[in-house]
N, C-alpha and C. Protein backbone atom coordinates (compact mmCIF):
# COMPACT_ATOMS: atom_id res chain seq x y z
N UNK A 1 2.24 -51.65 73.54
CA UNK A 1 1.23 -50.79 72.97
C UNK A 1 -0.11 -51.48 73.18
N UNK A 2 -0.74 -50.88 74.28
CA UNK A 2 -2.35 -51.76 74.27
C UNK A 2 -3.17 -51.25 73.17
N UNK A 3 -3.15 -49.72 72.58
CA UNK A 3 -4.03 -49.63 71.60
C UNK A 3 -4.98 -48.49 72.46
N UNK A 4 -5.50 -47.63 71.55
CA UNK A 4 -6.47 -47.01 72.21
C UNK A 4 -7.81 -47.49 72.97
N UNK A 5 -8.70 -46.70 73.55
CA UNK A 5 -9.48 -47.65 73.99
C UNK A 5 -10.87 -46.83 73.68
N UNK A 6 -11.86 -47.12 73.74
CA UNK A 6 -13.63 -46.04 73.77
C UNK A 6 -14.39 -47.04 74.90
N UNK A 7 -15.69 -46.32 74.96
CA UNK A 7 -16.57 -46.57 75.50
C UNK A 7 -17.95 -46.86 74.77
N UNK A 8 -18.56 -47.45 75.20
CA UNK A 8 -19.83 -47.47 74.13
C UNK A 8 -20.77 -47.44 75.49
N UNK A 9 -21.65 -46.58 75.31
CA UNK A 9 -22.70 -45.96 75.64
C UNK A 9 -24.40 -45.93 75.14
N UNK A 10 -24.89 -45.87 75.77
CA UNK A 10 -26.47 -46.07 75.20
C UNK A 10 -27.28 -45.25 75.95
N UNK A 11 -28.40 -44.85 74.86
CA UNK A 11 -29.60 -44.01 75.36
C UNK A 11 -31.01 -44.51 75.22
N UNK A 12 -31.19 -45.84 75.39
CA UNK A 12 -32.54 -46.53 74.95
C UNK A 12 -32.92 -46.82 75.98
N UNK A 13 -33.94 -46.49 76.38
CA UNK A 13 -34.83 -47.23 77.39
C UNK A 13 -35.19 -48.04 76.97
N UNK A 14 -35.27 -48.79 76.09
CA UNK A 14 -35.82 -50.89 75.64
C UNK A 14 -34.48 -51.74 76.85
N UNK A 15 -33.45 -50.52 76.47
CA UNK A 15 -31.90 -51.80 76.68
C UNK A 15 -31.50 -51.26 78.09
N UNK A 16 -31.85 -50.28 78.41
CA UNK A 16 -31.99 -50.02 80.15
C UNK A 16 -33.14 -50.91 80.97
N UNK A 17 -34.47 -51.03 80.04
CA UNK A 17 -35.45 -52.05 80.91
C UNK A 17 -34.71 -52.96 80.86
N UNK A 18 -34.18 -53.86 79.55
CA UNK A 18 -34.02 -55.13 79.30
C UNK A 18 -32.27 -55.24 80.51
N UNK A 19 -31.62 -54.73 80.43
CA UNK A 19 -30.48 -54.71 81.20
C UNK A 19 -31.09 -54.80 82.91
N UNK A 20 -31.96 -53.95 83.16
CA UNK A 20 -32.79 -54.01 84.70
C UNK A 20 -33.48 -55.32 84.75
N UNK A 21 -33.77 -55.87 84.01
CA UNK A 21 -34.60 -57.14 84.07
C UNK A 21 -34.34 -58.42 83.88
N UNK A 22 -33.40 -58.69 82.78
CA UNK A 22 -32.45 -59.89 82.09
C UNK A 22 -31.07 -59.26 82.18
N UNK A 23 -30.30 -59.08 83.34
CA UNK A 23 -28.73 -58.70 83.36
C UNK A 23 -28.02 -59.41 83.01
N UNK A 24 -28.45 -60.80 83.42
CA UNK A 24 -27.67 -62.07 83.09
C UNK A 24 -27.94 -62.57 81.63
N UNK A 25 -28.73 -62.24 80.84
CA UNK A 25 -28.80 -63.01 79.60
C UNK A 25 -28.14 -61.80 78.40
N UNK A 26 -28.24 -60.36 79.06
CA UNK A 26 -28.10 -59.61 77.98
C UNK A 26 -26.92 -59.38 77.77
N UNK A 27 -26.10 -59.57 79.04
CA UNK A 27 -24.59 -59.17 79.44
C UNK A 27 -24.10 -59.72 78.54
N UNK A 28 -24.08 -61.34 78.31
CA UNK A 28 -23.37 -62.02 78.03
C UNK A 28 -23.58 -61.51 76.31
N UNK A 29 -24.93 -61.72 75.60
CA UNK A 29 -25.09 -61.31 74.69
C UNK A 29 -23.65 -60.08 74.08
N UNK A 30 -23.93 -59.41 74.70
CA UNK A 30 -23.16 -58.03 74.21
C UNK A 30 -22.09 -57.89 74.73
N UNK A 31 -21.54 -58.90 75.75
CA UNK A 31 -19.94 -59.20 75.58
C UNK A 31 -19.43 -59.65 74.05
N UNK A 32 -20.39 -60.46 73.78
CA UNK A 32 -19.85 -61.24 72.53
C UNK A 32 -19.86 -60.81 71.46
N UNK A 33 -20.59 -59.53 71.37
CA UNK A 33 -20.78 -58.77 70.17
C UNK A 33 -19.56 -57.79 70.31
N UNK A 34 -18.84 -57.21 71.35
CA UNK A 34 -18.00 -56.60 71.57
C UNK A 34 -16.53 -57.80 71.41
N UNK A 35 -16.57 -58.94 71.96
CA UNK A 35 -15.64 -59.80 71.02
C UNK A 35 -15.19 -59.06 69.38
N UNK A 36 -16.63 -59.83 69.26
CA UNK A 36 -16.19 -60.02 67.49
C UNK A 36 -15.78 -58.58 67.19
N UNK A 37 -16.52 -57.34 67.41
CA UNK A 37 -16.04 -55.99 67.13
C UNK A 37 -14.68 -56.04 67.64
N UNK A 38 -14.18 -56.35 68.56
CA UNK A 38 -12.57 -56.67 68.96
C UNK A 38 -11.80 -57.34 68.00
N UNK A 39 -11.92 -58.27 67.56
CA UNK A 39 -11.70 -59.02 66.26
C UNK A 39 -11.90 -58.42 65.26
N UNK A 40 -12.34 -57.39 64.57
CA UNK A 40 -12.80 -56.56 63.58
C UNK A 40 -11.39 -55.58 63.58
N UNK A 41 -11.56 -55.34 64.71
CA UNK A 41 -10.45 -54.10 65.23
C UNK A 41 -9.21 -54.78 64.99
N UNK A 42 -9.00 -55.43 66.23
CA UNK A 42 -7.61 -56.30 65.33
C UNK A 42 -7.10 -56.88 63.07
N UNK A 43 -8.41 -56.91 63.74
CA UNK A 43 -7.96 -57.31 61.74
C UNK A 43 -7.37 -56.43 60.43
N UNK A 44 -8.45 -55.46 61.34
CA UNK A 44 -8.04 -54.06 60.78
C UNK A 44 -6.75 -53.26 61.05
N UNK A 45 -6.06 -53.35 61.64
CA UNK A 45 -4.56 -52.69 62.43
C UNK A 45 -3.78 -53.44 62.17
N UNK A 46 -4.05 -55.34 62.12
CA UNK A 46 -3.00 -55.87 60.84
C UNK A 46 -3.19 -55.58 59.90
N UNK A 47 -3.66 -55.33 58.72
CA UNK A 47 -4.11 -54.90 57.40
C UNK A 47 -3.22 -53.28 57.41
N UNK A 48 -3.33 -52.84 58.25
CA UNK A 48 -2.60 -51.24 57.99
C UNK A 48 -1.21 -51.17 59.26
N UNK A 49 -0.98 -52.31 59.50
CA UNK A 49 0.51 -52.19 60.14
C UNK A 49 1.55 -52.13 58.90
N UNK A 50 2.44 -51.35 59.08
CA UNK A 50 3.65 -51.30 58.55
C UNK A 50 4.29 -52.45 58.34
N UNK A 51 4.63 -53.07 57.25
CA UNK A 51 4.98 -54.88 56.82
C UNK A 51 6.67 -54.61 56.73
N UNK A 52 7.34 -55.42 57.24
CA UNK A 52 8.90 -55.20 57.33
C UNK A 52 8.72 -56.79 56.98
N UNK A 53 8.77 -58.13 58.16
CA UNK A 53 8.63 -59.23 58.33
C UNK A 53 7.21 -59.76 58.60
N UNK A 54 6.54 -58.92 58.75
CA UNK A 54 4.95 -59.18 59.32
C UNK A 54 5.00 -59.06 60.49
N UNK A 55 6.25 -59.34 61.63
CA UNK A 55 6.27 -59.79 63.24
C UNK A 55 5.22 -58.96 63.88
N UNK A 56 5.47 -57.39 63.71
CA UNK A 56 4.50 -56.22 64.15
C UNK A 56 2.72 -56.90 63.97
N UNK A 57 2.79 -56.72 62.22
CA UNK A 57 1.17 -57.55 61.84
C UNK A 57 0.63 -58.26 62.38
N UNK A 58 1.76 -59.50 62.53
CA UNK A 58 0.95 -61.37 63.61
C UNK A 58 1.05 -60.78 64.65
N UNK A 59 1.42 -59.56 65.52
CA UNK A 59 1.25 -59.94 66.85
C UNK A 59 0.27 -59.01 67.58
N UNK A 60 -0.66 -58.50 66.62
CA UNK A 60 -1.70 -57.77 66.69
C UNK A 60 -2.69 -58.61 67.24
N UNK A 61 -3.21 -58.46 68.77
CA UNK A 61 -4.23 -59.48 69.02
C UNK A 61 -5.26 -58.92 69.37
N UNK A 62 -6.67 -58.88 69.84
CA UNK A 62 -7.85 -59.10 70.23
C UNK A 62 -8.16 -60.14 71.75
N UNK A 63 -8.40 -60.03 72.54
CA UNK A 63 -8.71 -60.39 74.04
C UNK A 63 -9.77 -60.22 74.82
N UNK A 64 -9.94 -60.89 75.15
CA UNK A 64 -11.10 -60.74 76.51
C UNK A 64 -10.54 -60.39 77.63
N UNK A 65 -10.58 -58.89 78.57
CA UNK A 65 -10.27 -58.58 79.65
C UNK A 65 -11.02 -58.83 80.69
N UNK A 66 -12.25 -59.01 80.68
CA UNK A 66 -13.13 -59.43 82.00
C UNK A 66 -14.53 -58.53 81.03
N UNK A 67 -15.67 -59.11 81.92
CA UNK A 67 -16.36 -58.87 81.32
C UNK A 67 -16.95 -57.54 80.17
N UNK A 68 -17.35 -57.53 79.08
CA UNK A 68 -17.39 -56.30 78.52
C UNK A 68 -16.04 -55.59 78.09
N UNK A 69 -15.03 -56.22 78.43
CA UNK A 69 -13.77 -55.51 78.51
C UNK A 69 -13.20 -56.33 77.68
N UNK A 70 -12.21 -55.68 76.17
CA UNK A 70 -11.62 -55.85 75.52
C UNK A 70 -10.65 -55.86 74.77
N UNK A 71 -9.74 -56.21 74.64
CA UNK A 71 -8.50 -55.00 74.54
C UNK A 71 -7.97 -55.65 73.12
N UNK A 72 -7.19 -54.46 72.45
CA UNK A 72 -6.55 -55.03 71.04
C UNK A 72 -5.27 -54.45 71.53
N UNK A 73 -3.99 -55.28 70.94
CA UNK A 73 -2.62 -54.58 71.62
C UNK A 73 -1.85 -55.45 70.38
N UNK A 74 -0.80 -54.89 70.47
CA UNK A 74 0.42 -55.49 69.30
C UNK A 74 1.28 -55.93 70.37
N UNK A 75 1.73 -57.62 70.13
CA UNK A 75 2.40 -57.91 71.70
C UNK A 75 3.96 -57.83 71.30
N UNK A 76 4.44 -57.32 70.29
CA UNK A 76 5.96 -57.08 69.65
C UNK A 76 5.91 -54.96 70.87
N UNK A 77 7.48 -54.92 71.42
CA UNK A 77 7.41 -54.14 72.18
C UNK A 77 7.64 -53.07 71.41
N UNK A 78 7.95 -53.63 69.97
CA UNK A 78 8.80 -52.29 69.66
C UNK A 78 7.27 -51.34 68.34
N UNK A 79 6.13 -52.01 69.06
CA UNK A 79 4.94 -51.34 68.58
C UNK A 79 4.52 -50.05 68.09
N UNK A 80 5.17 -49.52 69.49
CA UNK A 80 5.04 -47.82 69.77
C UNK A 80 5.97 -47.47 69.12
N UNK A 81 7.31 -47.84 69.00
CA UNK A 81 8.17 -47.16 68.21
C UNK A 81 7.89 -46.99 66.59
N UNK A 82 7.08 -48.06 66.02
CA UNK A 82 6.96 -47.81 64.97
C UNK A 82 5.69 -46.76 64.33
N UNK A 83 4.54 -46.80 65.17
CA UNK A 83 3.76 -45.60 65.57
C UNK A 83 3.92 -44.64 65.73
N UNK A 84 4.75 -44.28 66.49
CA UNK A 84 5.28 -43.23 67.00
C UNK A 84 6.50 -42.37 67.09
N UNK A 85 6.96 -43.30 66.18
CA UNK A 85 8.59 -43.10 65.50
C UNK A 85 9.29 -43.04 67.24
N UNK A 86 10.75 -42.49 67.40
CA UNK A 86 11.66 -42.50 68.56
C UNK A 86 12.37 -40.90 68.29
N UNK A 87 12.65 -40.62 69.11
CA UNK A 87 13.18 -39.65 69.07
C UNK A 87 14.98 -39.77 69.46
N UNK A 88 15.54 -40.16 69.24
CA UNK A 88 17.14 -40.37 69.10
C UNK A 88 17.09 -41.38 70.16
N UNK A 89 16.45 -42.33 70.30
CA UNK A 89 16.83 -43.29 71.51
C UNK A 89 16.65 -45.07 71.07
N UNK A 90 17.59 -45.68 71.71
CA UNK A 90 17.68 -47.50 71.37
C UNK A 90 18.44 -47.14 70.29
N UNK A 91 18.84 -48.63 70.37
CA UNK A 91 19.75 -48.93 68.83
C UNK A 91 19.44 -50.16 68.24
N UNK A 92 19.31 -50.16 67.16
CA UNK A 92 18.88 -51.48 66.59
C UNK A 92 19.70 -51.88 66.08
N UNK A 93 19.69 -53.56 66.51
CA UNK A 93 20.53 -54.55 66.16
C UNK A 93 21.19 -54.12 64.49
N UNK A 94 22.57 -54.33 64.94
CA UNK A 94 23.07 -54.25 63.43
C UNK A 94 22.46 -54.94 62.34
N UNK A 95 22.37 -56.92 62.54
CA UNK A 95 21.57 -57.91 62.16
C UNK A 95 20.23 -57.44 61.48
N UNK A 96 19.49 -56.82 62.49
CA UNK A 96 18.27 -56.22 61.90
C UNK A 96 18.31 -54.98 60.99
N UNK A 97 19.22 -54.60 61.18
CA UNK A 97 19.31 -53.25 60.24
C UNK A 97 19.99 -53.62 58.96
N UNK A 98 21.30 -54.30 58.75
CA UNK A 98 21.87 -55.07 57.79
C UNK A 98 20.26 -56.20 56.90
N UNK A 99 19.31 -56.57 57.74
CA UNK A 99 18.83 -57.25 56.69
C UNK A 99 17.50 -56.31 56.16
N UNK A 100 16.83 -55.16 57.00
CA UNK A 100 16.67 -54.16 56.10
C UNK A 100 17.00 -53.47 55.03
N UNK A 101 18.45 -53.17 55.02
CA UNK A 101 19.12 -52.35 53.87
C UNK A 101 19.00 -53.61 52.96
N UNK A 102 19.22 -54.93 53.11
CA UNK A 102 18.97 -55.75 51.84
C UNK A 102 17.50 -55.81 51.16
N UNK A 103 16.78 -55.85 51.73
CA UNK A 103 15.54 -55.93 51.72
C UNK A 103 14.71 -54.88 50.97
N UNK A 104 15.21 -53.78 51.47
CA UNK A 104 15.10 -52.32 50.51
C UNK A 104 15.88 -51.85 49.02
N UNK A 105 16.80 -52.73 49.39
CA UNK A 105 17.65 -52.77 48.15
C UNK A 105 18.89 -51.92 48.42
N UNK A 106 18.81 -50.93 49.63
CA UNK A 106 19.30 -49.75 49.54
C UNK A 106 20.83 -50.07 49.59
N UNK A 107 21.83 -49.01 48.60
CA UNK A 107 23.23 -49.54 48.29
C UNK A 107 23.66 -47.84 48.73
N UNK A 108 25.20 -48.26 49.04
CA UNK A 108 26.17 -47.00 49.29
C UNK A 108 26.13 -46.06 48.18
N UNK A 109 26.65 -44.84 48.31
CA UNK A 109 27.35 -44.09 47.09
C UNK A 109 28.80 -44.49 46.83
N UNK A 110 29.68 -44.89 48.02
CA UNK A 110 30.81 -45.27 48.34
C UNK A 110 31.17 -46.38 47.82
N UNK A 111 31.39 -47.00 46.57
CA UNK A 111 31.32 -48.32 46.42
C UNK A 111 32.20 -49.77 47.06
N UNK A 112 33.24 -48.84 47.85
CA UNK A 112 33.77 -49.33 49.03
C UNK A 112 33.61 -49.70 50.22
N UNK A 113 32.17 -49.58 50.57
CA UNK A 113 31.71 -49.14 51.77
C UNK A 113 30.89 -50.61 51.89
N UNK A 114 31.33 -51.41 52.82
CA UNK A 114 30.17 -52.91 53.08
C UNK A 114 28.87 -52.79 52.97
N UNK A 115 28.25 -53.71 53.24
CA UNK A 115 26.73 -53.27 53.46
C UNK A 115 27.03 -53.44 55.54
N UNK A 116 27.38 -54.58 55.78
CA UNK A 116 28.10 -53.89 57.07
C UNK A 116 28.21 -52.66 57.61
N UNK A 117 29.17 -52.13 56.85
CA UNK A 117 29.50 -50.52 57.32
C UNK A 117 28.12 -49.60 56.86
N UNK A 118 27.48 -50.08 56.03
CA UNK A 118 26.21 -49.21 55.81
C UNK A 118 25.29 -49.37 56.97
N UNK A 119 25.07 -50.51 57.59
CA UNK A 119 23.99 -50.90 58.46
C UNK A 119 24.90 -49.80 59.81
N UNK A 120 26.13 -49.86 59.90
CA UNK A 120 26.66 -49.24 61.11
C UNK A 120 25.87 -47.64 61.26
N UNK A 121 26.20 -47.26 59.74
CA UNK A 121 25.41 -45.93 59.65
C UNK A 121 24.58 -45.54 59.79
N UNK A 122 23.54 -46.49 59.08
CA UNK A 122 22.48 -46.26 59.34
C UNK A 122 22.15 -46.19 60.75
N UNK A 123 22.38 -47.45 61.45
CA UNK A 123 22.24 -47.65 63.09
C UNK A 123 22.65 -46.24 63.87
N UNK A 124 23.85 -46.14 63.68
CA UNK A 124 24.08 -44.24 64.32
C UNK A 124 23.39 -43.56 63.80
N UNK A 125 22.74 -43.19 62.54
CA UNK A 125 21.69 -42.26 62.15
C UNK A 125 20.44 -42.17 63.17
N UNK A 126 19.77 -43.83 63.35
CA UNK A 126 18.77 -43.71 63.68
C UNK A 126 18.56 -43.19 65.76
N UNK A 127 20.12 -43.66 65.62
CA UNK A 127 20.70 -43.75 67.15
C UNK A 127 20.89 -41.97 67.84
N UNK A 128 20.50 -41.79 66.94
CA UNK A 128 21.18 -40.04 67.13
C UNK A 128 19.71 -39.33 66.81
N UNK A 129 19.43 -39.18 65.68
CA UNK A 129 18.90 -38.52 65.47
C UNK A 129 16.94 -39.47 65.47
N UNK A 130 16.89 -40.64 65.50
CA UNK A 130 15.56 -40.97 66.00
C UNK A 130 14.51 -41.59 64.90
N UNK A 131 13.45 -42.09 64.68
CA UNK A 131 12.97 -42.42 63.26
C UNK A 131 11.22 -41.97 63.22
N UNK A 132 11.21 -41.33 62.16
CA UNK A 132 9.84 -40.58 61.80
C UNK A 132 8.63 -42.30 61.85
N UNK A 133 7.73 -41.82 62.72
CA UNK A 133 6.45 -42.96 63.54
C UNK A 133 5.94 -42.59 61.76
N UNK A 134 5.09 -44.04 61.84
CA UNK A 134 4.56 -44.66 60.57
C UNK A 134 2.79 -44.58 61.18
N UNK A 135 2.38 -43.44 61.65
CA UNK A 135 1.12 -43.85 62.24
C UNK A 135 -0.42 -44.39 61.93
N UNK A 136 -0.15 -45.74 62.39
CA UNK A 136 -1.33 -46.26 61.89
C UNK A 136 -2.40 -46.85 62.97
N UNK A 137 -1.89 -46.46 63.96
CA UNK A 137 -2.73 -47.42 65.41
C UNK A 137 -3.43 -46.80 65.31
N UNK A 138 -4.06 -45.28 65.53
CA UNK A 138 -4.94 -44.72 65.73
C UNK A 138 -6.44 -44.13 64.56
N UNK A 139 -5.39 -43.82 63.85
CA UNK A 139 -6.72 -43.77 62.42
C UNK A 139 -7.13 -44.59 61.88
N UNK A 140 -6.92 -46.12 62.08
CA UNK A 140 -7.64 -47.51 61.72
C UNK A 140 -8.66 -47.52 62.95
N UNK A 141 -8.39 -47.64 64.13
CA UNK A 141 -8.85 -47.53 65.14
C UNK A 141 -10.22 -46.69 65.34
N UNK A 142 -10.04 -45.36 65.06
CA UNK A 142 -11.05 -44.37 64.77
C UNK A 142 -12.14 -45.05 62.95
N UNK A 143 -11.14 -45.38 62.47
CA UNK A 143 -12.00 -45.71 61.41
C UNK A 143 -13.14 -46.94 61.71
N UNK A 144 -12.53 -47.56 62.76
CA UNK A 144 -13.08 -48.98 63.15
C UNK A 144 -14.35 -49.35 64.14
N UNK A 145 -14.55 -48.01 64.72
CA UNK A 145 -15.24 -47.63 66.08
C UNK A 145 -16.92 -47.94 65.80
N UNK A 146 -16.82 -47.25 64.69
CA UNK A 146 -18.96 -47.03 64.37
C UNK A 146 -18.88 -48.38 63.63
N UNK A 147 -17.94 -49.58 63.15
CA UNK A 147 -17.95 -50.69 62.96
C UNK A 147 -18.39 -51.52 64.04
N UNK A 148 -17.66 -51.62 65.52
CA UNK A 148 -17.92 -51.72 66.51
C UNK A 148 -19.59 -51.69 67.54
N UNK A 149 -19.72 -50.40 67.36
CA UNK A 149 -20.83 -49.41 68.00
C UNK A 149 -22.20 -50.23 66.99
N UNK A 150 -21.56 -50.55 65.55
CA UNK A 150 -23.03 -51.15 65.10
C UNK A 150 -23.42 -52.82 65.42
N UNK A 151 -22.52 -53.03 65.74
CA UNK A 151 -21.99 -54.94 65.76
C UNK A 151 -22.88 -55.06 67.24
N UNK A 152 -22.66 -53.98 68.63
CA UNK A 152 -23.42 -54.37 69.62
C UNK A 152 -24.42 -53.55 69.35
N UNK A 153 -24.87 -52.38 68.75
CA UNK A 153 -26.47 -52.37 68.21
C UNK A 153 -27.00 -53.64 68.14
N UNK A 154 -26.82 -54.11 66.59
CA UNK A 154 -27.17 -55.26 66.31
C UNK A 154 -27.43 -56.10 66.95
N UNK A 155 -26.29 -56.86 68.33
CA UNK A 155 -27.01 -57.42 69.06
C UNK A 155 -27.84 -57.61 69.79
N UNK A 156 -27.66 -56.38 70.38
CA UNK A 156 -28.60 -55.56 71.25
C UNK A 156 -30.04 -55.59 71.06
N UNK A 157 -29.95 -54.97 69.74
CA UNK A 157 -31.70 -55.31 69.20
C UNK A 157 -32.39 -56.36 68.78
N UNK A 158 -31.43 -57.13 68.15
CA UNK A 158 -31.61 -58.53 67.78
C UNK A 158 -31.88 -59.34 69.12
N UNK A 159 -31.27 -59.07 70.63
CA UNK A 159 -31.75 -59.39 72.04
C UNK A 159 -33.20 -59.13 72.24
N UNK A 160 -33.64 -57.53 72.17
CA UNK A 160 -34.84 -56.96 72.73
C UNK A 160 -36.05 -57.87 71.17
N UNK A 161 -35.55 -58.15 70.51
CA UNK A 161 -36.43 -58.22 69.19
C UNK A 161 -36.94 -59.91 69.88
N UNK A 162 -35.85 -60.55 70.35
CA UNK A 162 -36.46 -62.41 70.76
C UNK A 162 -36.78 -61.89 71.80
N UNK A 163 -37.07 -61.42 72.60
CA UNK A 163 -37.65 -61.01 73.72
C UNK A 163 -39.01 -60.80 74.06
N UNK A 164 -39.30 -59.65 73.04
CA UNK A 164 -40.61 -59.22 72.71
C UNK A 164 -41.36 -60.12 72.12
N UNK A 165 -40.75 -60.90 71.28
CA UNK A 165 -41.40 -62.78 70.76
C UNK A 165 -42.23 -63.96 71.40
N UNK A 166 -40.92 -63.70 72.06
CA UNK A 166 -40.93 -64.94 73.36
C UNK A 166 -42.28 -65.06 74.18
């Protein structure tokens, strides 16, 4: 799951001169402001990941793709599935499913029935019929954006502002 992605865009002629004139000093500037807004983003999508073990949460990262380019992604594969729930497909480890049902507390009606044989069930439940997505990648994401969009303002102007100084 890389995560959605935007664009940030501008309509100022200060930051079109200053970009035509200082490419090299401003670039870098507003890579770094797009960092930390990357880091913002990530922080935020752990904070509203679905908590089982945390594994999903910690593996929520923030990156530098090349210049200006940033990416936030959850590096656990089974990302999308929990986003996006599955539709009757994979099977999850008995192991993992057995230490869910403990974890939840959740007990048989059958009082004969293992927690073993419960995890089996469950596992064919989810194996068949698929598991309702917990969606949180995208509306943190959207919530996170004009967080972003103000972080390279900020720099941006805070650039043209030592400029005009200087």
């Amino acid at each position: 799951m890389a995560g959605p992605t935007f664009d940030l865009a501008h309509n100022a002629p200060d930051v079109a001169k200053a970009l035509a004139a200082q490419p090299g000093q401003l670039l870098p500037v507003l890579d770094q402001a797009l960092g930390r807004g990357a880091q913002e983003v990530a922080r935020a999508e752990k904070q509203e990941a679905p908590k089982y073990r945390s594994e999903l949460a910690n593996s929520i990262q923030a990156g530098r793709v090349e210049l200006l380019t940033h990416q936030v992604q959850a590096l656990k594969k089974y990302g999308s599935y929990v986003d996006e729930g599955t539709k009757g497909k994979g099977w999850v480890p008995i192991s993992v499913m057995a230490d869910w049902i403990r974890a939840k507390g959740i007990t048989a009606r059958d009082p004969t029935m293992t927690q073993q044989q419960l995890a089996k069930l469950f596992r064919l439940r989810i194996g068949q019929r698929g598991s309702r997505g917990q969606n949180f990648w995208e509306p943190t994401f959207e919530r996170t954006v004009p967080r972003v969009v103000a972080i390279a303002r900020d720099a941006v102007s805070a650039f043209l502002a030592k400029g005009r100084t200087a």
